[in-house]
N, C-alpha and C. Protein backbone atom coordinates (compact mmCIF):
# COMPACT_ATOMS: atom_id res chain seq x y z
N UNK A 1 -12.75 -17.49 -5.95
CA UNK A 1 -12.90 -16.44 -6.95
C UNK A 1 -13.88 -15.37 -6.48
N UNK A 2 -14.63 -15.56 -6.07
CA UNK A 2 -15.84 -15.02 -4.97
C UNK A 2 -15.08 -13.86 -4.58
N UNK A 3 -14.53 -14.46 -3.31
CA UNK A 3 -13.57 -13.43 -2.48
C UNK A 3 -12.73 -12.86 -3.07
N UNK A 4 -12.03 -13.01 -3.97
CA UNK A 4 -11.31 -12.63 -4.74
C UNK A 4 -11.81 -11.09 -5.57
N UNK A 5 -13.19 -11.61 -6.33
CA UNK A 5 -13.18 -10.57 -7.06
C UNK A 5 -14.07 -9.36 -5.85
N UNK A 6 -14.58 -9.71 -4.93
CA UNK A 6 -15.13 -8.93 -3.53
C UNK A 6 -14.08 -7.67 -3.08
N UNK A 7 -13.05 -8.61 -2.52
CA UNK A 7 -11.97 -7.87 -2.30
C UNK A 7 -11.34 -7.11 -3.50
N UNK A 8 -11.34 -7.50 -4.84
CA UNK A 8 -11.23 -5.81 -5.63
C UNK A 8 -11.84 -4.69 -5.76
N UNK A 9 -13.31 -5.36 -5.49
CA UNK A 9 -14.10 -4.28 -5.59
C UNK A 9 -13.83 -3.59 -3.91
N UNK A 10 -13.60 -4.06 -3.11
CA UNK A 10 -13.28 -3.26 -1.58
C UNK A 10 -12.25 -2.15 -2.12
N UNK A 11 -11.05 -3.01 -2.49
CA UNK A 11 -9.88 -1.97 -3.18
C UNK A 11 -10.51 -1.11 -3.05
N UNK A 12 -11.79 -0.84 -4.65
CA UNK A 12 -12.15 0.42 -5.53
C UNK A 12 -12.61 0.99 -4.83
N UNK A 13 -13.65 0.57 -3.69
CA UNK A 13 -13.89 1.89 -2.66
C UNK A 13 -13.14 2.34 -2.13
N UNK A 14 -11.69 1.66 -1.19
CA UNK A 14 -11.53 2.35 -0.35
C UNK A 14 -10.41 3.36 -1.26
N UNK A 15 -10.14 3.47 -2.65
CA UNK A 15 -9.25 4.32 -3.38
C UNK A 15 -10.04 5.42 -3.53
N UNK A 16 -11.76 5.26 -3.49
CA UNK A 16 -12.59 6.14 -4.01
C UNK A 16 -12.84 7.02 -2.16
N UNK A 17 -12.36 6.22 -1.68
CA UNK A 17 -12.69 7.03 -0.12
C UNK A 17 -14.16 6.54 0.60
N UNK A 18 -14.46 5.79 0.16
CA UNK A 18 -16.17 4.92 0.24
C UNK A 18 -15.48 4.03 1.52
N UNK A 19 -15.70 3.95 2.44
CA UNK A 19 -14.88 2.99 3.54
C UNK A 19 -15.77 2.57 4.28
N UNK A 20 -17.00 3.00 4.46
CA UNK A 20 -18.18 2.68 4.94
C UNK A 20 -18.76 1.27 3.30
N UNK A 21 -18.65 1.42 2.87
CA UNK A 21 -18.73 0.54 1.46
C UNK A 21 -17.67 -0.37 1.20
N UNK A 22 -16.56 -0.10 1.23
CA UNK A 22 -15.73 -1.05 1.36
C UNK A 22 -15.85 -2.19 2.43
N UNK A 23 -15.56 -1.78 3.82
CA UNK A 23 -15.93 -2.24 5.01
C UNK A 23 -17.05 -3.71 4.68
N UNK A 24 -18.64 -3.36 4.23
CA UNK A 24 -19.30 -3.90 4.01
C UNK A 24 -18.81 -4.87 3.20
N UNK A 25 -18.65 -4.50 1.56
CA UNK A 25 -17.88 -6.09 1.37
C UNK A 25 -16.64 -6.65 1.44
N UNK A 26 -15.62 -5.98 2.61
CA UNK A 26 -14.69 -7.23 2.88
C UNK A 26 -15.47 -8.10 3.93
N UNK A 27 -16.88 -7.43 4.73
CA UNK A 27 -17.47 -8.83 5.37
C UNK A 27 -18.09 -9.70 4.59
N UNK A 28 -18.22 -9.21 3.30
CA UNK A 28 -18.91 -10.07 2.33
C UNK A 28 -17.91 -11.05 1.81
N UNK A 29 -16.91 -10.49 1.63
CA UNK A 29 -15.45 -11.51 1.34
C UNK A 29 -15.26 -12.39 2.28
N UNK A 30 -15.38 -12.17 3.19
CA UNK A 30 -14.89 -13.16 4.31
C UNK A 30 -15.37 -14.00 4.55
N UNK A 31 -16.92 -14.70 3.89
CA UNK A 31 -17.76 -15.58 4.06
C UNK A 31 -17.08 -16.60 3.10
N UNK A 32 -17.20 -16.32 1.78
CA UNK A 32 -16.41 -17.80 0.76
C UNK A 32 -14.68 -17.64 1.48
N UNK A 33 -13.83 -16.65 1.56
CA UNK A 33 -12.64 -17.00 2.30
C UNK A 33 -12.70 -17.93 3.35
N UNK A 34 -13.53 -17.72 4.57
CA UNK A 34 -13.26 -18.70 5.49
C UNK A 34 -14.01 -20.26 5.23
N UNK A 35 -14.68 -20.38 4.12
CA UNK A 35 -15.46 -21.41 3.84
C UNK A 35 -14.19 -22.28 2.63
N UNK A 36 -13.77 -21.50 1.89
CA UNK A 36 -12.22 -22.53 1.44
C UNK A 36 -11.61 -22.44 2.39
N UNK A 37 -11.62 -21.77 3.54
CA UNK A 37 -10.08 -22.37 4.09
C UNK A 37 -8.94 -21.72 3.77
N UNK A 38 -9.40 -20.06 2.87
CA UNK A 38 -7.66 -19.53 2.28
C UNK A 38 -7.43 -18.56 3.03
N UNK A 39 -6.44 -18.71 3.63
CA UNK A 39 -5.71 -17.97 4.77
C UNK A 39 -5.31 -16.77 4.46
N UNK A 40 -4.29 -17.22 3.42
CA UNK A 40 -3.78 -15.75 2.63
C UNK A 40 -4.96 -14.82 1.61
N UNK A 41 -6.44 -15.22 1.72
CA UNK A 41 -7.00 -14.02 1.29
C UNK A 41 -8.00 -13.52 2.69
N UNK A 42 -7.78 -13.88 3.80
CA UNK A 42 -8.55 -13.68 5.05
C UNK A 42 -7.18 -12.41 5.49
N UNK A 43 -5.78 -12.90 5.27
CA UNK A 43 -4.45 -12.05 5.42
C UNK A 43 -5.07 -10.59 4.46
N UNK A 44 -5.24 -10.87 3.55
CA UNK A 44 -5.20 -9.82 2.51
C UNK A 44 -6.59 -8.71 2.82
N UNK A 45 -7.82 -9.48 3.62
CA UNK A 45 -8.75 -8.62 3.97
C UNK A 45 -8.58 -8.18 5.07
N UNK A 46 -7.79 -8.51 5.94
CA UNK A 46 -7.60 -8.06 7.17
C UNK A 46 -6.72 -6.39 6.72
N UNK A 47 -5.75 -6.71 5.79
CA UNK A 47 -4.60 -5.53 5.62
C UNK A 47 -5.58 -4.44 4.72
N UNK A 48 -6.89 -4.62 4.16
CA UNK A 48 -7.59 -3.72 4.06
C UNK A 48 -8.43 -3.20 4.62
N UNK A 49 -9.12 -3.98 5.81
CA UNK A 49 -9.45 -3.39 6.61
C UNK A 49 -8.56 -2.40 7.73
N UNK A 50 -7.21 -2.66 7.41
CA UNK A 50 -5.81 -1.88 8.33
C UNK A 50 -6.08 -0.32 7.17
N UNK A 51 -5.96 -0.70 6.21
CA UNK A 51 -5.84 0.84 5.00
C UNK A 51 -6.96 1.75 5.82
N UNK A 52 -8.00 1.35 5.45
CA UNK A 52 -9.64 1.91 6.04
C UNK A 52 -9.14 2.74 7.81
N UNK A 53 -8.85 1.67 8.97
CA UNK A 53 -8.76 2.26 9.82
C UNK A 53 -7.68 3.27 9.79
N UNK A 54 -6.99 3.04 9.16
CA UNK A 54 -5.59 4.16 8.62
C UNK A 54 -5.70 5.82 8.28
N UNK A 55 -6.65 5.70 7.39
CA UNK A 55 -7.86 6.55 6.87
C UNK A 55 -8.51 7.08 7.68
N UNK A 56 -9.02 6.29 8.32
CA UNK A 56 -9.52 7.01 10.28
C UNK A 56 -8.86 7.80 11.14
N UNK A 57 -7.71 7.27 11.51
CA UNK A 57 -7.29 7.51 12.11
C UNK A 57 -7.07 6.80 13.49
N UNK A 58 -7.27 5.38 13.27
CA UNK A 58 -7.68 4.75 14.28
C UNK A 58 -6.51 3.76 14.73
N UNK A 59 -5.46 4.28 14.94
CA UNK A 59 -4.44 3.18 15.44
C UNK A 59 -4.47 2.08 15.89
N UNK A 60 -5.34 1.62 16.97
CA UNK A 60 -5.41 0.69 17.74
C UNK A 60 -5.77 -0.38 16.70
N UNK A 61 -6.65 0.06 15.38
CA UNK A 61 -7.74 -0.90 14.76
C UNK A 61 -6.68 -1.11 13.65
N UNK A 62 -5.83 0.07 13.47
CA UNK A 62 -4.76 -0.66 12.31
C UNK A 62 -3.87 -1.78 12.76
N UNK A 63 -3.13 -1.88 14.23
CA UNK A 63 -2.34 -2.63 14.52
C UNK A 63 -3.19 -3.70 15.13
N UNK A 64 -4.46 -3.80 15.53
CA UNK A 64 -4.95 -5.00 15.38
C UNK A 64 -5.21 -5.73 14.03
N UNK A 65 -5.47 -4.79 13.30
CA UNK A 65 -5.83 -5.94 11.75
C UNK A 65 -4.67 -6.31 11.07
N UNK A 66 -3.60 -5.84 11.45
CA UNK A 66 -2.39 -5.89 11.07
C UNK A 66 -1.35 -7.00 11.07
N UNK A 67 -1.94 -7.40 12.76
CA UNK A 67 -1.80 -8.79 13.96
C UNK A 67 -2.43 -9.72 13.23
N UNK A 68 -3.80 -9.92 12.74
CA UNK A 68 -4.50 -10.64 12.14
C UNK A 68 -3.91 -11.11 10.93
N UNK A 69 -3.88 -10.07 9.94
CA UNK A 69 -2.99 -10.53 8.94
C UNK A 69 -1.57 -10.82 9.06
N UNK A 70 -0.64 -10.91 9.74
CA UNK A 70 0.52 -11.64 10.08
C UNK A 70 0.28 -12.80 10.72
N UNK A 71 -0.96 -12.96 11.60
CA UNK A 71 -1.49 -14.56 12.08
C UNK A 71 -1.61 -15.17 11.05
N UNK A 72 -2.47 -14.83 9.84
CA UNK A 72 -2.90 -15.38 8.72
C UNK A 72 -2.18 -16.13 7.71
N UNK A 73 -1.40 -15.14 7.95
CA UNK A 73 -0.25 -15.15 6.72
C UNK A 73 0.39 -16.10 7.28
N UNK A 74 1.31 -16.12 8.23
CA UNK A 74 2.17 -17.17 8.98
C UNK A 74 1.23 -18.95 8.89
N UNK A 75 0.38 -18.67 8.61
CA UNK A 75 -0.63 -20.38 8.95
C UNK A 75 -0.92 -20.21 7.42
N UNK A 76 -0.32 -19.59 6.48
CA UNK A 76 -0.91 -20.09 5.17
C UNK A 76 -0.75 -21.06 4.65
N UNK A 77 -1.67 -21.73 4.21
CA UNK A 77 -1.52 -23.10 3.29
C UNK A 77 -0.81 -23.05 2.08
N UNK A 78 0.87 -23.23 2.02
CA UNK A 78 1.66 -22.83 0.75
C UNK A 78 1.68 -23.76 -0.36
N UNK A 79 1.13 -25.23 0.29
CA UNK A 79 0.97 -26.06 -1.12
C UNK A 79 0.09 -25.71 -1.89
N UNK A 80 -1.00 -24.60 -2.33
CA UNK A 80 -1.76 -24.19 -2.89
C UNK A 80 -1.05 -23.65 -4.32
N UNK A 81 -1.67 -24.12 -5.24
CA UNK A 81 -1.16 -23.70 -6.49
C UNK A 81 -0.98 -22.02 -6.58
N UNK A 82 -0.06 -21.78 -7.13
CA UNK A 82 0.51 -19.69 -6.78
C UNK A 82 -1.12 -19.05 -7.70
N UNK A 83 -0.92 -19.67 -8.65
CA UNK A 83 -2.51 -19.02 -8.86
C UNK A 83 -3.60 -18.28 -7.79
N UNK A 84 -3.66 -19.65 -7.38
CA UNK A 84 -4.41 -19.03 -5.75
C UNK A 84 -3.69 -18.18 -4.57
N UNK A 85 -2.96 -18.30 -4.55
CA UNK A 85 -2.06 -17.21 -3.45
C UNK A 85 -1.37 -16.48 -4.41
N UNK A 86 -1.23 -16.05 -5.06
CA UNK A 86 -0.44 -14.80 -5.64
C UNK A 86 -0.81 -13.60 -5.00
N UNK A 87 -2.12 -13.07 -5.32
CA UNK A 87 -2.41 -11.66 -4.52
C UNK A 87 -1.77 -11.26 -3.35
N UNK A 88 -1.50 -12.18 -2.62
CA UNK A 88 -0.64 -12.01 -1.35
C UNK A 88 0.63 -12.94 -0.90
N UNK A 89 1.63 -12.53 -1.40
CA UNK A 89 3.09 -12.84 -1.24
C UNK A 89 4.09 -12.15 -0.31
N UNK A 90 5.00 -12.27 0.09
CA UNK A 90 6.04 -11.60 0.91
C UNK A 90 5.39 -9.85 0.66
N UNK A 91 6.32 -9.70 -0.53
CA UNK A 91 5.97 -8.19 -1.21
C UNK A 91 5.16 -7.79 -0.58
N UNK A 92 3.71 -7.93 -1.19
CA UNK A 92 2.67 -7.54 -1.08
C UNK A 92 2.31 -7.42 0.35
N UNK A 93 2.11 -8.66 1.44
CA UNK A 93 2.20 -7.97 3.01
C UNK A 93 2.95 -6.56 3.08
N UNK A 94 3.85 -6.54 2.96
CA UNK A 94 4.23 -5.23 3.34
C UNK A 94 4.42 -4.15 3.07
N UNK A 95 4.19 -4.50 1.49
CA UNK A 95 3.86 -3.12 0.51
C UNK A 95 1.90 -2.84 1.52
N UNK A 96 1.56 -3.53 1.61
CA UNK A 96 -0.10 -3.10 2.67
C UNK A 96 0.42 -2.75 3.99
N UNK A 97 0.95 -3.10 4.43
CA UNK A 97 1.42 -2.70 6.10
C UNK A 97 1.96 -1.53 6.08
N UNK A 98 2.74 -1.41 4.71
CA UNK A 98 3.47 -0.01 4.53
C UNK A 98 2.34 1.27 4.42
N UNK A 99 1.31 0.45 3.43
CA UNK A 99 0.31 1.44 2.79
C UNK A 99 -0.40 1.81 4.21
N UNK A 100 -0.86 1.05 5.21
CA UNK A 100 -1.29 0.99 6.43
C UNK A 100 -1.14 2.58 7.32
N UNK A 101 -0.08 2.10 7.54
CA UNK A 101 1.22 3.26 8.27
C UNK A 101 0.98 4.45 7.69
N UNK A 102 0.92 4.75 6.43
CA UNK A 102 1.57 5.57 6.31
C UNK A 102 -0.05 6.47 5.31
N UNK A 103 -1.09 5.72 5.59
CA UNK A 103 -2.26 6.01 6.52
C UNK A 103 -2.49 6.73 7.49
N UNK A 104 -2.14 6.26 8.15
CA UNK A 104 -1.65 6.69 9.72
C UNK A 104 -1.10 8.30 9.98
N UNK A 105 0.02 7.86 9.06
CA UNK A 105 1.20 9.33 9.21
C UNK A 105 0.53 10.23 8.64
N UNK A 106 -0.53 10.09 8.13
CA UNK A 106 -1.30 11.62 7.59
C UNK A 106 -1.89 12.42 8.46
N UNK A 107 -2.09 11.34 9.96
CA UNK A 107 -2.65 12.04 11.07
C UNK A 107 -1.64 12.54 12.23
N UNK A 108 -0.51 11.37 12.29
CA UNK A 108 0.09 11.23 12.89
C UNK A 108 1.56 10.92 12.43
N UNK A 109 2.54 12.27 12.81
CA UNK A 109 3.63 12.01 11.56
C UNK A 109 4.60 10.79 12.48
N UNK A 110 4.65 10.23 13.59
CA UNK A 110 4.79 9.66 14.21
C UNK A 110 5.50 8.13 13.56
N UNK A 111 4.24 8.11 12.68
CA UNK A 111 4.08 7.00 12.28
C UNK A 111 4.96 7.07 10.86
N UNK A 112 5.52 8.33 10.58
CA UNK A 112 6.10 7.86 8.61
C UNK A 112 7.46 7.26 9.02
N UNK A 113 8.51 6.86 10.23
CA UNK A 113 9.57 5.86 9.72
C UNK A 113 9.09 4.43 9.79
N UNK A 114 7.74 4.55 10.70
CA UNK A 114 7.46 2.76 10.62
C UNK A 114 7.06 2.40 9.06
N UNK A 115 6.28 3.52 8.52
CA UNK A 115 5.83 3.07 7.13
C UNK A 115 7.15 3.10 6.23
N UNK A 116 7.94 3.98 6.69
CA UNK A 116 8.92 3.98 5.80
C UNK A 116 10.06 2.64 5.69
N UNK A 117 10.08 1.91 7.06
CA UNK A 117 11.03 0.87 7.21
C UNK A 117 10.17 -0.22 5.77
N UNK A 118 8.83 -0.62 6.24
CA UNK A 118 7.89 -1.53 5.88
C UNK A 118 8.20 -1.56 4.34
N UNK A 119 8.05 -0.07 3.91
CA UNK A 119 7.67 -0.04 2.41
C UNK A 119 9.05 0.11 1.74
N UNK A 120 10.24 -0.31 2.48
CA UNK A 120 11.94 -0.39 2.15
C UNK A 120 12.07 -1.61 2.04
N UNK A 121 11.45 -2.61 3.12
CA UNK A 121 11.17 -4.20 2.42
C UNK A 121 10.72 -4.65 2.03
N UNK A 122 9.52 -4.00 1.52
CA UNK A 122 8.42 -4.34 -0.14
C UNK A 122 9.59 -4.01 -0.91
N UNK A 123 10.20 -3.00 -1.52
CA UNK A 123 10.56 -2.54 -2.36
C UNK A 123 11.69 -3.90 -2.89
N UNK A 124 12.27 -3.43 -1.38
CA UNK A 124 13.85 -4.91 -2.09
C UNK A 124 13.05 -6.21 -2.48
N UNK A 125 11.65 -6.58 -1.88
CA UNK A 125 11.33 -7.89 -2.10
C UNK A 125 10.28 -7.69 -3.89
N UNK A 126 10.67 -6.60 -4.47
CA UNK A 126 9.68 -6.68 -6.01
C UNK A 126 10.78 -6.95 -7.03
N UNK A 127 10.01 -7.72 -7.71
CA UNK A 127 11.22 -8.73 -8.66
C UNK A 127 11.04 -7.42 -9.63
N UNK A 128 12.79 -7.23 -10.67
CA UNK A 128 12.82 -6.59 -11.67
C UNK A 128 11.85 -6.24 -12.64
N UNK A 129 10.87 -7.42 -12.93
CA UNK A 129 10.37 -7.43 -13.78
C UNK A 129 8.94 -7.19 -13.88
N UNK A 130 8.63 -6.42 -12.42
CA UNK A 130 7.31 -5.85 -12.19
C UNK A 130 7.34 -4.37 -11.84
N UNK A 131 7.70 -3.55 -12.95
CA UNK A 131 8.04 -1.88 -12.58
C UNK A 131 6.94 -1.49 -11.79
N UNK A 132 5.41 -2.15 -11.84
CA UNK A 132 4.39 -1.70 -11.40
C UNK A 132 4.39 -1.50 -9.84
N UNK A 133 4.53 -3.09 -9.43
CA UNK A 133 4.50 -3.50 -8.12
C UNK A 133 6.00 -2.65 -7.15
N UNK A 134 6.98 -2.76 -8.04
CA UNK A 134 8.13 -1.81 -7.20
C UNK A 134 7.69 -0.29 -6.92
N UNK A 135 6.86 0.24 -8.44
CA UNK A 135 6.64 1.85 -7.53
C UNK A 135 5.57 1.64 -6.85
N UNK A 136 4.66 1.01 -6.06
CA UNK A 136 3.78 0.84 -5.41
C UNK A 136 4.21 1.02 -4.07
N UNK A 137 5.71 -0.02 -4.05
CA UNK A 137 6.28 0.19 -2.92
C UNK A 137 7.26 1.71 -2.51
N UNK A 138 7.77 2.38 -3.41
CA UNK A 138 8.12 3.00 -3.91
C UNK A 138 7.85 4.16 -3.46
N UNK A 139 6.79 4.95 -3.85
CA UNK A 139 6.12 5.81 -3.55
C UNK A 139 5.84 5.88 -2.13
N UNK A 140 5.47 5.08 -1.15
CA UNK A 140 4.99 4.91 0.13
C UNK A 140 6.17 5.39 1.25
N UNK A 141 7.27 4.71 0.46
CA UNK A 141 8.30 5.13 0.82
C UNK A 141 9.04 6.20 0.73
N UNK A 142 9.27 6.75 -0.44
CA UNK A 142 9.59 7.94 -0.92
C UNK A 142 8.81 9.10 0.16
N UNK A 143 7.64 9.13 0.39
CA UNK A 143 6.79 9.69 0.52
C UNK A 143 6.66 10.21 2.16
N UNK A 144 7.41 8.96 3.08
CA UNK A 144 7.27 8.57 4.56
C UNK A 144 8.79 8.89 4.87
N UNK A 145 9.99 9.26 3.71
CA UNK A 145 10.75 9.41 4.24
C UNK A 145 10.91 10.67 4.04
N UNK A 146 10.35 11.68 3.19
CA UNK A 146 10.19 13.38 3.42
C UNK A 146 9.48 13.56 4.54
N UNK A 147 8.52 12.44 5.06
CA UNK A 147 7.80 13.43 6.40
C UNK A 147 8.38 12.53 7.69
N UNK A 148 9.78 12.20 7.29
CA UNK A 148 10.35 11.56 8.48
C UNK A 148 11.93 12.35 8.55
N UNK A 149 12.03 13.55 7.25
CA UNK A 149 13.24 14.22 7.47
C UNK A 149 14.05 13.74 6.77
N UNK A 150 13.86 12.68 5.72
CA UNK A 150 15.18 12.14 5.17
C UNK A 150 14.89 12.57 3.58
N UNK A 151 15.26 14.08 3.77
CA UNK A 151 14.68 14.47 2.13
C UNK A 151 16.00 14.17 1.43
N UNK A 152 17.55 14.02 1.16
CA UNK A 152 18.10 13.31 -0.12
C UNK A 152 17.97 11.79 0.13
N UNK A 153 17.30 11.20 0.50
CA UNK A 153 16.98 9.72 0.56
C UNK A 153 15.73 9.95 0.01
N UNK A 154 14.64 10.99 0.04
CA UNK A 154 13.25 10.68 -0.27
C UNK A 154 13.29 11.15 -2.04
N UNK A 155 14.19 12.20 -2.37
CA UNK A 155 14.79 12.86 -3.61
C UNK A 155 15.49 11.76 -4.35
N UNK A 156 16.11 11.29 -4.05
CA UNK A 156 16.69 9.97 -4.83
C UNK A 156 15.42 8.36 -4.99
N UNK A 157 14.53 8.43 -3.72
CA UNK A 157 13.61 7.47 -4.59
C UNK A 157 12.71 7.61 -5.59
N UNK A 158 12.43 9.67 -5.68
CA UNK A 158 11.29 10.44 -6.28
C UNK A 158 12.14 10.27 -7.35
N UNK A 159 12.71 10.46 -7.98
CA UNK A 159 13.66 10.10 -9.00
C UNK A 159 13.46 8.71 -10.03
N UNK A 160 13.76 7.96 -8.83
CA UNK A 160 13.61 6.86 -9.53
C UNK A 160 11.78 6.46 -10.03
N UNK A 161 10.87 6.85 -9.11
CA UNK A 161 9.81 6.74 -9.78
C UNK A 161 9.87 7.61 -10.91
N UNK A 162 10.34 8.81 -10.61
CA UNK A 162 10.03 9.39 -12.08
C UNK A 162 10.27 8.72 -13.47
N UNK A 163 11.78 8.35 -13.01
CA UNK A 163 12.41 7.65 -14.26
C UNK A 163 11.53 6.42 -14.48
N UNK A 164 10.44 5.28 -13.93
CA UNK A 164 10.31 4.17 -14.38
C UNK A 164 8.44 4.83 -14.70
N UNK A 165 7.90 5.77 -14.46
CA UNK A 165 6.55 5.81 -14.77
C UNK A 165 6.07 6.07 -16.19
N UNK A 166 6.96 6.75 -16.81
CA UNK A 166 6.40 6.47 -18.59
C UNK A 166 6.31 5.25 -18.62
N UNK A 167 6.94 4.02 -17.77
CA UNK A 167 6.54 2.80 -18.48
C UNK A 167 5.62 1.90 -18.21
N UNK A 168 4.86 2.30 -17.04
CA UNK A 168 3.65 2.40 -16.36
C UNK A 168 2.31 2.68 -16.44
N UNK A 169 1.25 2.55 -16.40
CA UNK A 169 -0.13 2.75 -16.60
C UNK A 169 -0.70 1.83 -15.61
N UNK A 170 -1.32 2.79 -14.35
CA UNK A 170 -1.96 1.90 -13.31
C UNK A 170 -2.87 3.29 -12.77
N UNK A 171 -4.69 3.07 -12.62
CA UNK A 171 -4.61 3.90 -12.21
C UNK A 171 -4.76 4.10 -10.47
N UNK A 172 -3.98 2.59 -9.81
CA UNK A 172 -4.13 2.84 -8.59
C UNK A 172 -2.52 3.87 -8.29
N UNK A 173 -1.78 3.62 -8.80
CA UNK A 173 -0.48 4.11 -8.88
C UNK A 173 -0.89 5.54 -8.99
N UNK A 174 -1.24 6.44 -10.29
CA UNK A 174 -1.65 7.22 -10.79
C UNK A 174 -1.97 8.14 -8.97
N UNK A 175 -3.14 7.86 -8.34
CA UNK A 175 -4.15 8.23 -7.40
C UNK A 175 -3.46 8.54 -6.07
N UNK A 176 -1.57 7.71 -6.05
CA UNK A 176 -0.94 8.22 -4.71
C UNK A 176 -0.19 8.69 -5.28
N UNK A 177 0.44 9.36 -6.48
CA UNK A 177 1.31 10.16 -6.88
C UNK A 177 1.07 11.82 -6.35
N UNK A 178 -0.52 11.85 -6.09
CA UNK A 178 -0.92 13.12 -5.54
C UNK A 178 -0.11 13.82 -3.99
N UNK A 179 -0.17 13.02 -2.99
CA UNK A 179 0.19 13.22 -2.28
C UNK A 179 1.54 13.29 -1.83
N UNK A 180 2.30 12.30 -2.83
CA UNK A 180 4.14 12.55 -3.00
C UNK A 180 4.38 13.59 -3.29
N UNK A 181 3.55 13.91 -4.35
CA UNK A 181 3.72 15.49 -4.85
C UNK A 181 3.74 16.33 -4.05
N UNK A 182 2.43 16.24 -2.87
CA UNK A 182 2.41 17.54 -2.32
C UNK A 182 3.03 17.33 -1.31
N UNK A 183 3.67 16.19 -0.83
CA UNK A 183 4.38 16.54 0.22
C UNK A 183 5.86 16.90 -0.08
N UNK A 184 6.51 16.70 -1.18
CA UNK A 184 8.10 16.89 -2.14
C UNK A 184 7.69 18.44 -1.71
N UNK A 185 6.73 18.70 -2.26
CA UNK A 185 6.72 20.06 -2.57
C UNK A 185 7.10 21.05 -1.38
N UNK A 186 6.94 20.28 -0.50
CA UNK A 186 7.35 21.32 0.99
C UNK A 186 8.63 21.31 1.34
N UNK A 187 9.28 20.12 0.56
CA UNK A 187 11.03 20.18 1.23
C UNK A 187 11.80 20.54 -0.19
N UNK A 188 12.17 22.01 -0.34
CA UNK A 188 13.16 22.70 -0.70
C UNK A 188 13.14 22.16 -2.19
N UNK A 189 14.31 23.19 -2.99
CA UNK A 189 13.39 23.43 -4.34
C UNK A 189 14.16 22.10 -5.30
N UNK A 190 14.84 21.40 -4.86
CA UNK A 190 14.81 20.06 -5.55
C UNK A 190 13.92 19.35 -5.39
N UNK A 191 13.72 19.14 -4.10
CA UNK A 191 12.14 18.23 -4.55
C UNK A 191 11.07 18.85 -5.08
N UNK A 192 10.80 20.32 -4.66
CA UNK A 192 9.62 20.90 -5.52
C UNK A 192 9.67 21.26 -6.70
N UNK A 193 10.95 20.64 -7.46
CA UNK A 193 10.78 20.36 -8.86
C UNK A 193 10.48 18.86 -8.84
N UNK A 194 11.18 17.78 -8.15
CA UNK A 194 10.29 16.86 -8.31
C UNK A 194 8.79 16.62 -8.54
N UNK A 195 8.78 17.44 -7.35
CA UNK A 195 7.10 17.48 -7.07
C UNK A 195 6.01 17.97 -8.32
N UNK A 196 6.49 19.10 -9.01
CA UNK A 196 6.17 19.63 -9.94
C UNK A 196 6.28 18.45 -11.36
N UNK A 197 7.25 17.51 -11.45
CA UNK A 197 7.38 16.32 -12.88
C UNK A 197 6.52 15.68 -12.44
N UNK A 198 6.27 15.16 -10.97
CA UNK A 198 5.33 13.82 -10.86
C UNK A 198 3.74 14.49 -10.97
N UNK A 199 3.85 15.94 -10.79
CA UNK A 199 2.23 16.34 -11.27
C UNK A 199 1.88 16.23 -12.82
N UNK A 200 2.87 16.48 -13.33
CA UNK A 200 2.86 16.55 -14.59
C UNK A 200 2.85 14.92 -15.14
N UNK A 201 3.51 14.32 -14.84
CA UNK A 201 2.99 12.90 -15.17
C UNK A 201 1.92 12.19 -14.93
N UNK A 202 1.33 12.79 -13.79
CA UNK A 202 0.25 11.84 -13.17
C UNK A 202 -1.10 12.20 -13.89
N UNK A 203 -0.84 13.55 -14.64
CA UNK A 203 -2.10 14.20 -15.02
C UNK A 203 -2.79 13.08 -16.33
């Protein structure tokens, strides 16, 4: 629980852009993680320390922490009651690997079809019944496939977030709608009416 609630508070920095603060307590997380023994939340700090170097700009340090958390993940202890491993499931790896990438592609557009593949198999892997967790994936994607050239593929996922966010209230969700926006907004005037509803929603 330790690590657990550590690593949310890492989240809140690194959403707030604090990464020098974050940084600090996922090493603080990592002390009760490696002392239970839970693999899949050592997986889950590694893929935030991947967001952070992402943010940098630091490739080498994303696809090493990246390595780490797929080591992690692969040796997880699955007889653990889901309580305890929930935070990090199929989904979720790669809805972070996606988020990772596409990190990355803000420096380097290089990088938006890898984020875009990643955050195409979060998406298929979010059960119906979590609208939250699907636009999470959603967005990343949407987002990696306008700056990878595939604007009626990126127009048809902007869509669909539109259509499922009245039913929504998240404000990590809320905080990357910014940048869908502004990047819709550069490819031609269907998406920059997209671009223009998801400002208006997010406000």
């Amino acid at each position: 629980m330790a690590a657990k609630a550590l690593a949310r508070l890492a989240e809140t920095y690194i959403e707030d852009g604090q990464y020098g603060d974050a940084m600090r307590v996922i090493q603080l997380a990592a002390i009760p993680a490696d002392e239970a023994g839970l693999t899949r939340m050592a997986a889950f700090l590694n893929l935030l320390e991947a967001a952070i170097h992402g943010n940098r700009d630091n490739s080498r340090a994303v696809e090493l922490a990246i390595g780490h958390a797929q080591d992690h993940y692969a040796n997880a202890d699955n007889s653990l009651p889901f309580r305890m491993t929930r935070f990090l499931i199929d989904e979720t790896l790669h809805k972070r690997i996606a988020l990772a990438y596409s990190h990355l592609a803000e420096h380097d557009a290089s990088y938006a079809a890898r984020a875009a593949d990643v955050a195409a198999t979060a998406a298929r892997s979010c059960p119906d019944s979590e609208p939250c967790t699907l636009l999470l994936a959603q967005v990343p994607l949407a987002l990696n496939d306008y700056r990878s050239g595939n604007i009626d593929v990126a127009n048809e996922t902007t869509e669909a977030i539109l259509t499922a966010l009245p039913e929504v209230s998240s404000r990590r969700l809320t905080a990357r709608l910014g940048p869908l926006a502004a990047e819709a907004a550069t490819h031609g005037s269907t998406a920059t009416d997209l671009a223009h509803q998801l400002t208006m929603l997010s406000r």
